[in-house]
PDB file of N, CA and C in Angstrom:
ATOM      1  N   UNK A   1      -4.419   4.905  30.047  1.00  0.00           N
ATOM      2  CA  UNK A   1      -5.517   5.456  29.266  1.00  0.00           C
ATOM      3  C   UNK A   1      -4.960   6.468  28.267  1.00  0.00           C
ATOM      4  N   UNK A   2      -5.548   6.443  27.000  1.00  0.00           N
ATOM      5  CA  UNK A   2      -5.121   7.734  25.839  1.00  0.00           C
ATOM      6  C   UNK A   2      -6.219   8.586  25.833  1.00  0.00           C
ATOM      7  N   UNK A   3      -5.270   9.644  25.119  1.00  0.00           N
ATOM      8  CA  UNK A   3      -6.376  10.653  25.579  1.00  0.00           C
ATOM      9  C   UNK A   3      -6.136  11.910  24.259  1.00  0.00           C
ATOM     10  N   UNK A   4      -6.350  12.784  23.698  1.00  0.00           N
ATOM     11  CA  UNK A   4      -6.088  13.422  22.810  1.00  0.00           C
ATOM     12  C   UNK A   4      -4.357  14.214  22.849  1.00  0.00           C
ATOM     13  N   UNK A   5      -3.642  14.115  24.168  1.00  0.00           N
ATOM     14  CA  UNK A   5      -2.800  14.684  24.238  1.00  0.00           C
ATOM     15  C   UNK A   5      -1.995  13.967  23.958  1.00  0.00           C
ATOM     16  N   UNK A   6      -1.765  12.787  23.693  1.00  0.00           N
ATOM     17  CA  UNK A   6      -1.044  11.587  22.858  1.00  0.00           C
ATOM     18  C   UNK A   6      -1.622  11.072  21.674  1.00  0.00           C
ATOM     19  N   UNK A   7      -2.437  11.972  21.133  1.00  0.00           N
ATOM     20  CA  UNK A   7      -2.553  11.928  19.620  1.00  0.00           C
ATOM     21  C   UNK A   7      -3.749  10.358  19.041  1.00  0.00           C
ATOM     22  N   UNK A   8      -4.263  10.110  20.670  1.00  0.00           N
ATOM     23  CA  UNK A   8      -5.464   9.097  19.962  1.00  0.00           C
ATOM     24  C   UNK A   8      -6.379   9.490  21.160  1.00  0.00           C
ATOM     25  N   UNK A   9      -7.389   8.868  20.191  1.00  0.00           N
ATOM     26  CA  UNK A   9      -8.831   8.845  21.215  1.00  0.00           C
ATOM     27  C   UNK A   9      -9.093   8.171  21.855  1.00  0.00           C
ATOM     28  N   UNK A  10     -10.040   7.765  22.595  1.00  0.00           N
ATOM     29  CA  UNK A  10     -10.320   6.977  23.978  1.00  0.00           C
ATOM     30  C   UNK A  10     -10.350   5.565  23.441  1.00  0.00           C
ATOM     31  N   UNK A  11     -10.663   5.229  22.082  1.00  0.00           N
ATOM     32  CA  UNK A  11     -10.370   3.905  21.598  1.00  0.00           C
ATOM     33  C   UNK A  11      -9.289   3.280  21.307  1.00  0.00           C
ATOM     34  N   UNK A  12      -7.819   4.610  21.146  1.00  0.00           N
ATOM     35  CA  UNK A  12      -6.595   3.853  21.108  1.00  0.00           C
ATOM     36  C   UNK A  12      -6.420   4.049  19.675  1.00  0.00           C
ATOM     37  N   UNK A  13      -7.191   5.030  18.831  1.00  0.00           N
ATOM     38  CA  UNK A  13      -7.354   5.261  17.441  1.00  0.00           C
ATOM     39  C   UNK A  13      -6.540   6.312  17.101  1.00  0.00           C
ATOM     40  N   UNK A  14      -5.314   6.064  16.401  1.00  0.00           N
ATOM     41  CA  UNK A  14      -4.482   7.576  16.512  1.00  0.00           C
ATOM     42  C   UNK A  14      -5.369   8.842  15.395  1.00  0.00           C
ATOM     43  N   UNK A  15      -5.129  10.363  15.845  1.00  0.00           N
ATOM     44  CA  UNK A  15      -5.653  11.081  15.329  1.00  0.00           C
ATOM     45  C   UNK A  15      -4.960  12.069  14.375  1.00  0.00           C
ATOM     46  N   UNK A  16      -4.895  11.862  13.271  1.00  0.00           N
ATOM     47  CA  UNK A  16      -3.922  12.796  12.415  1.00  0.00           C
ATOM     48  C   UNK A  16      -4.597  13.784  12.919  1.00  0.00           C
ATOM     49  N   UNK A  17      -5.709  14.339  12.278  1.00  0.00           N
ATOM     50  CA  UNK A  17      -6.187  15.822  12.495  1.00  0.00           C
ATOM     51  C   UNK A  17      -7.762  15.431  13.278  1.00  0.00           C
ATOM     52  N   UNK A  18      -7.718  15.645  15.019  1.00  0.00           N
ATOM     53  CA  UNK A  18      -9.080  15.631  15.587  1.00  0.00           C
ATOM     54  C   UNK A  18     -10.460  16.225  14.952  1.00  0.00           C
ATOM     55  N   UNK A  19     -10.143  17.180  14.122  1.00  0.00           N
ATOM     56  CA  UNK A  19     -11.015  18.283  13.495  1.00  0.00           C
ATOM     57  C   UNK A  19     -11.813  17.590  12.402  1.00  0.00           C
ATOM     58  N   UNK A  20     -11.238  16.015  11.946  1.00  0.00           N
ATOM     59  CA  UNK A  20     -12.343  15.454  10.959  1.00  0.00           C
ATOM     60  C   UNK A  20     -11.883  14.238  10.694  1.00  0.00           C
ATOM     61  N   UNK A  21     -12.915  13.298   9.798  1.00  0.00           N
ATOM     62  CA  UNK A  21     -12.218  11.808   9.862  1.00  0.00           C
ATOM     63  C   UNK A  21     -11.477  11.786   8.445  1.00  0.00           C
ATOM     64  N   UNK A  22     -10.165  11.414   8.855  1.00  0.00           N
ATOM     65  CA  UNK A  22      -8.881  11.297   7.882  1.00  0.00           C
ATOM     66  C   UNK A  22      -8.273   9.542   8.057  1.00  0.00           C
ATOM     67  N   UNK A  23      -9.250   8.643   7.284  1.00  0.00           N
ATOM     68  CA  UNK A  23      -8.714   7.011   7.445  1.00  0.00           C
ATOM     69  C   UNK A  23      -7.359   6.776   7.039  1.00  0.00           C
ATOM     70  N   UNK A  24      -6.956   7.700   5.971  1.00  0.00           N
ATOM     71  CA  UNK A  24      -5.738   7.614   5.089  1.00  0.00           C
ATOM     72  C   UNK A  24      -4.317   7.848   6.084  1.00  0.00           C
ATOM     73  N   UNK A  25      -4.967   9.340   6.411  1.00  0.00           N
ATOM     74  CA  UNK A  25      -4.088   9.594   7.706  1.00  0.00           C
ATOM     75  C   UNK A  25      -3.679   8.938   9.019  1.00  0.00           C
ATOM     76  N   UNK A  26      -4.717   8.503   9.401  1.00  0.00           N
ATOM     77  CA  UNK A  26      -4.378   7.777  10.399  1.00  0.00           C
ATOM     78  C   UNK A  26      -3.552   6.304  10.107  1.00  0.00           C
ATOM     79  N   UNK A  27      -4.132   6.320   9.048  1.00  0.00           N
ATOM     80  CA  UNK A  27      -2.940   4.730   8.476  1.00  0.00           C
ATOM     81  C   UNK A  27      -2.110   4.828   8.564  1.00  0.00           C
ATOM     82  N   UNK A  28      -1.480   5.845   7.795  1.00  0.00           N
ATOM     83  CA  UNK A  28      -0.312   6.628   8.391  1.00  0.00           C
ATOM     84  C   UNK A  28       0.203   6.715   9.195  1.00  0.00           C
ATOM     85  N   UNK A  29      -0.583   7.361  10.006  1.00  0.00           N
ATOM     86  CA  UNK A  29       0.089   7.324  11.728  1.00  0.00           C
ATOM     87  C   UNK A  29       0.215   6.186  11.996  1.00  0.00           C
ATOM     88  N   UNK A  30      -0.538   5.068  11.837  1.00  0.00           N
ATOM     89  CA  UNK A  30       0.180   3.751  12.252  1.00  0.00           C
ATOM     90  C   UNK A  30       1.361   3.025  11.820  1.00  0.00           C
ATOM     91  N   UNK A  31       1.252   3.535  10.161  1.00  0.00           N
ATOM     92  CA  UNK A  31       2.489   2.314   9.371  1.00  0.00           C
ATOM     93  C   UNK A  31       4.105   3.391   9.987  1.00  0.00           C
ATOM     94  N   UNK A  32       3.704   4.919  10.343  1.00  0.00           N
ATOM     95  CA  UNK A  32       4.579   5.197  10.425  1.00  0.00           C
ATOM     96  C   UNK A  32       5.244   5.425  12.454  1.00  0.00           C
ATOM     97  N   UNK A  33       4.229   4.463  13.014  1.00  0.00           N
ATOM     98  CA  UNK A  33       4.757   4.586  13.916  1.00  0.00           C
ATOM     99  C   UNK A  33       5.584   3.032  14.521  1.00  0.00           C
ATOM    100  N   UNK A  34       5.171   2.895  13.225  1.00  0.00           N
ATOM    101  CA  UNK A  34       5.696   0.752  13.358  1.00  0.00           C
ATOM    102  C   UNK A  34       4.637  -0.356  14.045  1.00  0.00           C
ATOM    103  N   UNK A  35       3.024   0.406  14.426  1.00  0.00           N
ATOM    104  CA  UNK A  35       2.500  -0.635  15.504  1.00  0.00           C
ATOM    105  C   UNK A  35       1.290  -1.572  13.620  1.00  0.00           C
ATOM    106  N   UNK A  36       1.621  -1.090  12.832  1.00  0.00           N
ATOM    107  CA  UNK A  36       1.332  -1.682  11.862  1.00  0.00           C
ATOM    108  C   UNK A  36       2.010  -1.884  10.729  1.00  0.00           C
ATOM    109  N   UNK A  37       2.805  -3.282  10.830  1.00  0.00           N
ATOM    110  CA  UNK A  37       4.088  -3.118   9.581  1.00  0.00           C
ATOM    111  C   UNK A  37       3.445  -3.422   8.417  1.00  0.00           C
ATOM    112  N   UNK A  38       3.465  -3.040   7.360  1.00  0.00           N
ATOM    113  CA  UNK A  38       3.900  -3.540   6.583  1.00  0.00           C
ATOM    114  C   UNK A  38       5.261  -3.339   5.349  1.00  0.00           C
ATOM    115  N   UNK A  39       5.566  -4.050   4.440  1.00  0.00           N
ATOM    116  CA  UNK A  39       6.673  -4.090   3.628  1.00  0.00           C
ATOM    117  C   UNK A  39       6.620  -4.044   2.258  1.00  0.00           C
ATOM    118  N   UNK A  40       7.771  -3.786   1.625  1.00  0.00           N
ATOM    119  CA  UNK A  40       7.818  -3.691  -0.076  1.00  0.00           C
ATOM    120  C   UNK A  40       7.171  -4.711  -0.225  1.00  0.00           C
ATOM    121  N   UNK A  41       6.552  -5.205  -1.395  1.00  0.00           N
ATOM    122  CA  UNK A  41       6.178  -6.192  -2.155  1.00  0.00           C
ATOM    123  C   UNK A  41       7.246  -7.069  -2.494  1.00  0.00           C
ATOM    124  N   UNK A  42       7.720  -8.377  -2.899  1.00  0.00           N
ATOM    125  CA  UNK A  42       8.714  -8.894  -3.674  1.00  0.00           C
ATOM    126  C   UNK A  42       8.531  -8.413  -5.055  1.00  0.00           C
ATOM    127  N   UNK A  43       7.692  -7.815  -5.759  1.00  0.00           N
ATOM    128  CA  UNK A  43       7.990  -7.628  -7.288  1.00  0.00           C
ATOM    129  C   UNK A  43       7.319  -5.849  -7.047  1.00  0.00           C
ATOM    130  N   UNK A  44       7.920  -5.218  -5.584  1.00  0.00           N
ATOM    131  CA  UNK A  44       7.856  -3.474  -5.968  1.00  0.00           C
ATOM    132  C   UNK A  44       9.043  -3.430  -5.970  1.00  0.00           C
ATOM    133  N   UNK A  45       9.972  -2.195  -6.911  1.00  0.00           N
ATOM    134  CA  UNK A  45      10.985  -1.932  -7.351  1.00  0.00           C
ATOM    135  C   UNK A  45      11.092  -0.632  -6.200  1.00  0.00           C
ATOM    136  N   UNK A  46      12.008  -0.593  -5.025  1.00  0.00           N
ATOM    137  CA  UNK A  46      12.670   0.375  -4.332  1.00  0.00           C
ATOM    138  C   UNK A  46      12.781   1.613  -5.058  1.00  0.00           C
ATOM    139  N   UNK A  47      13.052   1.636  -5.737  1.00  0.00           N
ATOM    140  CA  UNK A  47      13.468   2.611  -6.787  1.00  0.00           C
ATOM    141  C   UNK A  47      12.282   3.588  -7.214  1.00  0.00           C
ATOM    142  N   UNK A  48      11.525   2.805  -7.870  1.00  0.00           N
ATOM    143  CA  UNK A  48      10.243   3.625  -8.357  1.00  0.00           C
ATOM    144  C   UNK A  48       9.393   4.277  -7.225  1.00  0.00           C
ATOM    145  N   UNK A  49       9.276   3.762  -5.629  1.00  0.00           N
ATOM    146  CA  UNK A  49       8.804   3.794  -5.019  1.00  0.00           C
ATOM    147  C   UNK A  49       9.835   5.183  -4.550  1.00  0.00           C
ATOM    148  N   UNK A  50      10.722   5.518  -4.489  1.00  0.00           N
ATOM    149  CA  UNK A  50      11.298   6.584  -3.925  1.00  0.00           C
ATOM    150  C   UNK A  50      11.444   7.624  -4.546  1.00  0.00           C
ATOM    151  N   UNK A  51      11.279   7.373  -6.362  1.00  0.00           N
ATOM    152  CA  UNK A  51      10.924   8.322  -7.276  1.00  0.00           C
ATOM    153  C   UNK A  51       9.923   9.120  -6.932  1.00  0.00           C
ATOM    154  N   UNK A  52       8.700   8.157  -6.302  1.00  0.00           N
ATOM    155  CA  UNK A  52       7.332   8.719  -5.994  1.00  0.00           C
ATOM    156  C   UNK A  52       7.425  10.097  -5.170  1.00  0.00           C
ATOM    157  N   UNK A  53       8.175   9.058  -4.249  1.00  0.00           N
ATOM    158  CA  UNK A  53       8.528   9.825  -2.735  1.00  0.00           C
ATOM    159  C   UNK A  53       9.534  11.332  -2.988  1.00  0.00           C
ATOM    160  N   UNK A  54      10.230  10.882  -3.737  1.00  0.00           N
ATOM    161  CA  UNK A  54      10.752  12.561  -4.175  1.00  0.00           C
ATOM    162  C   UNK A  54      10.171  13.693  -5.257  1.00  0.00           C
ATOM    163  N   UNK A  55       9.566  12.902  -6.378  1.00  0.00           N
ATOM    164  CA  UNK A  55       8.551  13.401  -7.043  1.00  0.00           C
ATOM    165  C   UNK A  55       7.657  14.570  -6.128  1.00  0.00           C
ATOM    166  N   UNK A  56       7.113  13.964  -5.054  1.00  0.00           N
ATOM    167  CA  UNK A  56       5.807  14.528  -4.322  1.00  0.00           C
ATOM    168  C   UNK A  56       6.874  15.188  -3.254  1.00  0.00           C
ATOM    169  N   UNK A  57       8.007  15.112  -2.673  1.00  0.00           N
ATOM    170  CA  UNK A  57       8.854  16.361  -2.344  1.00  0.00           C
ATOM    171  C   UNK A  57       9.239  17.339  -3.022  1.00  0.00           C
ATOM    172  N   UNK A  58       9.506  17.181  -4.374  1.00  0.00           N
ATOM    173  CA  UNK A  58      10.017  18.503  -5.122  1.00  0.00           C
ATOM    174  C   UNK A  58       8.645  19.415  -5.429  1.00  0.00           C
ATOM    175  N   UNK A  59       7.462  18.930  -4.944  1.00  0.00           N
ATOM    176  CA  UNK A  59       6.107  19.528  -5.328  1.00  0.00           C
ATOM    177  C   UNK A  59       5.775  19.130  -6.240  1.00  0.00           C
ATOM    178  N   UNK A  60       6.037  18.312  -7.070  1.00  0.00           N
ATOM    179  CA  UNK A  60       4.987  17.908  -8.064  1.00  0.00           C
ATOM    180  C   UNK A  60       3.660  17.318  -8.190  1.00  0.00           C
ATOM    181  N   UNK A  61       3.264  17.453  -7.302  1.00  0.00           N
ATOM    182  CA  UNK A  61       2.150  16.823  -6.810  1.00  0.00           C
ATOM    183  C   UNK A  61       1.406  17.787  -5.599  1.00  0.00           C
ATOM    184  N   UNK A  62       0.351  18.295  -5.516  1.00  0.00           N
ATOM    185  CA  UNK A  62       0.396  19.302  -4.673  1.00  0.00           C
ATOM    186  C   UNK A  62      -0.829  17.994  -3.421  1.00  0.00           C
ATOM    187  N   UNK A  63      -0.083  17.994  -2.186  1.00  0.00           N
ATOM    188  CA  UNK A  63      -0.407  16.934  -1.109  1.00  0.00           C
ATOM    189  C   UNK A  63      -1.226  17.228  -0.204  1.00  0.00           C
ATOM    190  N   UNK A  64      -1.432  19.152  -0.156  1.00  0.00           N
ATOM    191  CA  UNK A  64      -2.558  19.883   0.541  1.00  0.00           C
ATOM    192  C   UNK A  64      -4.225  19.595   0.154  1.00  0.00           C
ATOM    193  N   UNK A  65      -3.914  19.296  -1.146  1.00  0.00           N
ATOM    194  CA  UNK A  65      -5.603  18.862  -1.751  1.00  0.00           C
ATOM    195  C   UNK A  65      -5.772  17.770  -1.798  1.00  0.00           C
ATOM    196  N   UNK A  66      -4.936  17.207  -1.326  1.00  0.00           N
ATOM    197  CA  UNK A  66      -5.440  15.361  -1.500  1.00  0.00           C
ATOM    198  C   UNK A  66      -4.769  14.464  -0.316  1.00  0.00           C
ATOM    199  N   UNK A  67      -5.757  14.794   0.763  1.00  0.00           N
ATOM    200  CA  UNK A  67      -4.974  14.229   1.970  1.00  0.00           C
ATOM    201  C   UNK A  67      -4.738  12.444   1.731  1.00  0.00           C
ATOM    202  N   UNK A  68      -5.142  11.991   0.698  1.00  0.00           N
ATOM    203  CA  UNK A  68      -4.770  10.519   0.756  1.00  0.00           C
ATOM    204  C   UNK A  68      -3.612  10.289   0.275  1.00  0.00           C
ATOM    205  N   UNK A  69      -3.190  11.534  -1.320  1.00  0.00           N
ATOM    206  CA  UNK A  69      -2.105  11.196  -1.774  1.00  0.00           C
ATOM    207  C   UNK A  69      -0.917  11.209  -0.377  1.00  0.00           C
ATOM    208  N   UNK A  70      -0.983  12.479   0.190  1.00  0.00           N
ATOM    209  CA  UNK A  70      -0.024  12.910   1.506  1.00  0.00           C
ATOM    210  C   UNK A  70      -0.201  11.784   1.984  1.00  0.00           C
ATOM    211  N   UNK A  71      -1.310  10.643   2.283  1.00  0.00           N
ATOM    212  CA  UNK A  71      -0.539   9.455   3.749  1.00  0.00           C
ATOM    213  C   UNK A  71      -0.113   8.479   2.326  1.00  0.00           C
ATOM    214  N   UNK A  72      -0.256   8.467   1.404  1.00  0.00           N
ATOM    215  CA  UNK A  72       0.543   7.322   0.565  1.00  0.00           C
ATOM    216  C   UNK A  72       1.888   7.881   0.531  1.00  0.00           C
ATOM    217  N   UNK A  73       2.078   9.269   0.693  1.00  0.00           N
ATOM    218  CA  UNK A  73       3.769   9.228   0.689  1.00  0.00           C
ATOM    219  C   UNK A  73       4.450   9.018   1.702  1.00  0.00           C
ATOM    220  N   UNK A  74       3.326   9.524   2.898  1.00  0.00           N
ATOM    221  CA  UNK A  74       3.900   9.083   4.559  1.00  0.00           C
ATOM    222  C   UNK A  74       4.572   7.529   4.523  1.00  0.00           C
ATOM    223  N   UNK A  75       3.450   6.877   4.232  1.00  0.00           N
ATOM    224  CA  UNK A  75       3.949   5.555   4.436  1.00  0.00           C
ATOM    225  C   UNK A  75       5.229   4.864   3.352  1.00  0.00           C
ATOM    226  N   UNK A  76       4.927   5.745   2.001  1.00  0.00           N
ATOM    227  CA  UNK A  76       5.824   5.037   1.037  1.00  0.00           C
ATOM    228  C   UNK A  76       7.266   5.401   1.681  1.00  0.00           C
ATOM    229  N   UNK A  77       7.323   6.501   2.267  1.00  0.00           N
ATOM    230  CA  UNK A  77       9.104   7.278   3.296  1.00  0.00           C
ATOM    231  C   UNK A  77       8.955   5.752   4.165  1.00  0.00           C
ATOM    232  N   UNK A  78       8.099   5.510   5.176  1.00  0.00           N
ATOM    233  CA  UNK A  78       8.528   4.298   5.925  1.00  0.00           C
ATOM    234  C   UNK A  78       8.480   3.262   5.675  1.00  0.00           C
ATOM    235  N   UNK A  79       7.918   2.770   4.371  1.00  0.00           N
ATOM    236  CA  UNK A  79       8.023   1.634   3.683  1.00  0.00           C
ATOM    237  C   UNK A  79       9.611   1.849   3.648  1.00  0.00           C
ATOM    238  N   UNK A  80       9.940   2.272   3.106  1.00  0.00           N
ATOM    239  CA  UNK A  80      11.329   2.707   2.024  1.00  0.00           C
ATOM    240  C   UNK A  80      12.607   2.811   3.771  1.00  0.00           C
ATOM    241  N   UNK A  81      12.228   3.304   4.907  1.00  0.00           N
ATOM    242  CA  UNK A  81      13.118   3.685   5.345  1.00  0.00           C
ATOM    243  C   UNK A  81      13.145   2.142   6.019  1.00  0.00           C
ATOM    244  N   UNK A  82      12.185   1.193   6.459  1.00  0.00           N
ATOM    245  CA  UNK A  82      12.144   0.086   7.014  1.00  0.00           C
ATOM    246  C   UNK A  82      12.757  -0.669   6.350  1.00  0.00           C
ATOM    247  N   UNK A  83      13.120  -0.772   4.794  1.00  0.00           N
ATOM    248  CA  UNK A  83      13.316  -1.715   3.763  1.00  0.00           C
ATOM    249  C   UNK A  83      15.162  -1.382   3.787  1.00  0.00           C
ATOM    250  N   UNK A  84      15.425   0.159   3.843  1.00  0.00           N
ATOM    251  CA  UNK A  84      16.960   0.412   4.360  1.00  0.00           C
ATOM    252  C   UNK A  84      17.465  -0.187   6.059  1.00  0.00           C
ATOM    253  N   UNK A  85      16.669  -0.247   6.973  1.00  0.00           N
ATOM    254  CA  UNK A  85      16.923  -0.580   8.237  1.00  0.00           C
ATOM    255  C   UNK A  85      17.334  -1.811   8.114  1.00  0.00           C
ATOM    256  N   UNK A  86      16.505  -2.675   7.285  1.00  0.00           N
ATOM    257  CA  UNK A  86      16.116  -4.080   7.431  1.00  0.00           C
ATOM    258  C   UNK A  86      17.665  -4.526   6.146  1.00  0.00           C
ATOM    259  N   UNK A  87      17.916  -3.967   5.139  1.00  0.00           N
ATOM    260  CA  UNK A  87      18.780  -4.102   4.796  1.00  0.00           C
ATOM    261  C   UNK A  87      20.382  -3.793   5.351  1.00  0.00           C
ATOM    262  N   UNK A  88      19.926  -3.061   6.432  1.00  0.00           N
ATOM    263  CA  UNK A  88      21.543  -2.805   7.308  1.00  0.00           C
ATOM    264  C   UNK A  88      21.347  -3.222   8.094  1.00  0.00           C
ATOM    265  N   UNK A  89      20.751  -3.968   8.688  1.00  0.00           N
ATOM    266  CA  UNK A  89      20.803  -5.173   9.554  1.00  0.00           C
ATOM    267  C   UNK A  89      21.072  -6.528   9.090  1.00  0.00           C
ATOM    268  N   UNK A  90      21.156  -6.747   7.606  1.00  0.00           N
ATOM    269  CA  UNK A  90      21.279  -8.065   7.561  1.00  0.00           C
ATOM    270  C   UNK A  90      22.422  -8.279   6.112  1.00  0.00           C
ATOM    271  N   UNK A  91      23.406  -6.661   6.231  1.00  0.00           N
ATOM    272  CA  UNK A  91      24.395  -6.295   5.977  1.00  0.00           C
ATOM    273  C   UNK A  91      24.153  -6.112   4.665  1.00  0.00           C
ATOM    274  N   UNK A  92      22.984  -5.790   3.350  1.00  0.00           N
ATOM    275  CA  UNK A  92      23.182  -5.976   2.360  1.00  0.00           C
ATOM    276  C   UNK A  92      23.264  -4.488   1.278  1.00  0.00           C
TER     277      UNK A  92
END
């Protein structure tokens, strides 16, 4: 059984923040816990996608006021880190 002390609710729904409903976030919590993969596109460029991802680390983007932008970068880091895994596994 789950329970809030493992970060989902009694439905098995992970909870970014219990305190309110965050869909973005919790997507998040899934793409970044691997129980929902998904992958680059064939025509997204790695590149631009990590621009994003450092862009919105150096602060250019402020991620406190826009909890959706924050889970698009969550996931764009594990997009990006799955797409390096998956490339050193199949040596390229």
């Amino acid at each position: 059984m789950t329970g809030p002390e493992d970060g989902q609710d009694g439905d098995g729904v992970p909870d970014s923040d219990p305190r309110h409903i965050d869909p973005a976030g919790d997507l998040a919590d899934l793409v970044e816990s691997g129980e929902f993969d998904i992958e680059l596109a064939d025509d997204q460029d790695p590149a631009e996608l990590r621009e994003f991802v450092e862009r919105a680390e150096a602060g250019e983007f402020d991620l406190r006021a826009d909890p959706g932008l924050e889970a698009a970068v969550r996931m764009a880091r594990a997009m990006l880190s799955d797409a390096a895994e998956s490339d050193d596994d199949t040596g390229q």
